[in-house]
Protein backbone atom coordinates (compact mmCIF):
# COMPACT_ATOMS: atom_id res chain seq x y z
CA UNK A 1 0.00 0.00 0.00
CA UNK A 2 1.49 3.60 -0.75
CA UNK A 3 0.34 6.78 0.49
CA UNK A 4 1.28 10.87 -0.20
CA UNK A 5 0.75 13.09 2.56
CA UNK A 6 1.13 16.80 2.93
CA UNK A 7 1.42 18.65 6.11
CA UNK A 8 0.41 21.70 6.82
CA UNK A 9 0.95 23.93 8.95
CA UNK A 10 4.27 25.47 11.20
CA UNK A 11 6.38 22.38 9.54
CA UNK A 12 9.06 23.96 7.67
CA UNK A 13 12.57 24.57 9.67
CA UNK A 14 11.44 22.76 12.65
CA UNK A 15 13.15 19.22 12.17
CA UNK A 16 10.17 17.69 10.22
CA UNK A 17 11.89 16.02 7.64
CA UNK A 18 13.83 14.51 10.23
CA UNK A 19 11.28 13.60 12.25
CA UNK A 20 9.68 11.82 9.39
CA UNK A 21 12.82 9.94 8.41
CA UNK A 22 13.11 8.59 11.69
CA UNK A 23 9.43 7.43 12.24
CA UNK A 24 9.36 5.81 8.91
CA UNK A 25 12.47 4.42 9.63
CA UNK A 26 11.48 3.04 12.57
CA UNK A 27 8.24 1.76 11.07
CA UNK A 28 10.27 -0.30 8.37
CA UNK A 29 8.26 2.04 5.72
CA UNK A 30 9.81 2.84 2.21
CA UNK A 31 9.41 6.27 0.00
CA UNK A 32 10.67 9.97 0.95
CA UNK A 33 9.95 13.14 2.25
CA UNK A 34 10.68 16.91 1.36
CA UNK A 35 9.86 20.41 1.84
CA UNK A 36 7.51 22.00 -0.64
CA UNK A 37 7.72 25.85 -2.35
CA UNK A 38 4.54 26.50 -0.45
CA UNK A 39 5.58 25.70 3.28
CA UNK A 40 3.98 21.74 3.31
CA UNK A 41 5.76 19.17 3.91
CA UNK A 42 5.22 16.24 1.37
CA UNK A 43 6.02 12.79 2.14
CA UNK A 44 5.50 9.09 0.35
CA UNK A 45 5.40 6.33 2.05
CA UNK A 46 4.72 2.58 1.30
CA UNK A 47 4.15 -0.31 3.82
CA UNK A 48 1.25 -2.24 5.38
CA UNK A 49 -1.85 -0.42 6.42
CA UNK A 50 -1.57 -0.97 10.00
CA UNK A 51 2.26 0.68 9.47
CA UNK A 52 0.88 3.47 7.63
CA UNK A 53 -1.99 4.17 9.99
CA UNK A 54 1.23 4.63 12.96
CA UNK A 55 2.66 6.52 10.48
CA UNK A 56 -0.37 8.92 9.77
CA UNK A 57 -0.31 9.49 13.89
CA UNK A 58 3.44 10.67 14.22
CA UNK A 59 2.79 13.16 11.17
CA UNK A 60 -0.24 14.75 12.40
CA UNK A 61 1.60 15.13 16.37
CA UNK A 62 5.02 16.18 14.45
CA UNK A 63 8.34 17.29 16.35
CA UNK A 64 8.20 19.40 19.18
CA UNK A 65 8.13 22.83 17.62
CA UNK A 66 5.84 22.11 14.79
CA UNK A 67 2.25 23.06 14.45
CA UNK A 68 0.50 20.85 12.05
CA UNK A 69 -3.14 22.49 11.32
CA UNK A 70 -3.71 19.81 8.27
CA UNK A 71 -2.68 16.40 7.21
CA UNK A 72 -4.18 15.24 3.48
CA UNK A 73 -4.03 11.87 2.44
CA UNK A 74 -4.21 10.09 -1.06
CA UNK A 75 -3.83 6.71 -2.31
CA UNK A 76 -1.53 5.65 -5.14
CA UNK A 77 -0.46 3.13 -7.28
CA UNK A 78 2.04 1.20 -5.76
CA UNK A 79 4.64 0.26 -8.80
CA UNK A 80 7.27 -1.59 -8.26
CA UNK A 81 10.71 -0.08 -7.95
CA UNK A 82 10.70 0.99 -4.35
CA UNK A 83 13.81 1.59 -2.82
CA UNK A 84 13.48 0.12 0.58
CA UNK A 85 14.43 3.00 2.19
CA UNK A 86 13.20 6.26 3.77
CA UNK A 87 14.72 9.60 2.35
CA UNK A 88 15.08 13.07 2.67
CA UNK A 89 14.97 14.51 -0.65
């Protein structure tokens, strides 16, 4: 199952990305995260649903200076090709 998220909200400067990395991580989900020219946060992420659902959780509390006011969710085709990994991009 994949998922892209973007976060909205005070999460730009704050440690997000690296907050995300490490939940992910920790999660054993695959796909990436970055910053977006608008202020979001946007993040992919592939795993099982339970995973994701943990995942969803940690995004929407986000690091200790962060203010997330809105978390959107979408479906998409998983492909193959995943790396894996979680990265910062």
């Amino acid at each position: 199952m994949k998922r892209r998220y973007t976060v909205e909200g005070v999460v730009q400067g704050v440690g997000f990305r690296w907050f995300v990395r490490r939940h992910a991580t920790r999660l054993g989900l695959a796909g990436w995260v970055r910053n977006t020219d608008d202020g979001a946060v946007e993040a992919e992420a592939v795993g099982s649903a339970d995973r994701l659902a943990e995942f969803e959780v940690e995004l929407r509390r986000g690091p200790a200076y962060a203010s997330v006011t809105n978390l959107r969710v979408v479906e998409v085709p998983d492909e193959a090709g995943s790396s894996g990994s979680f990265e910062i991009v």
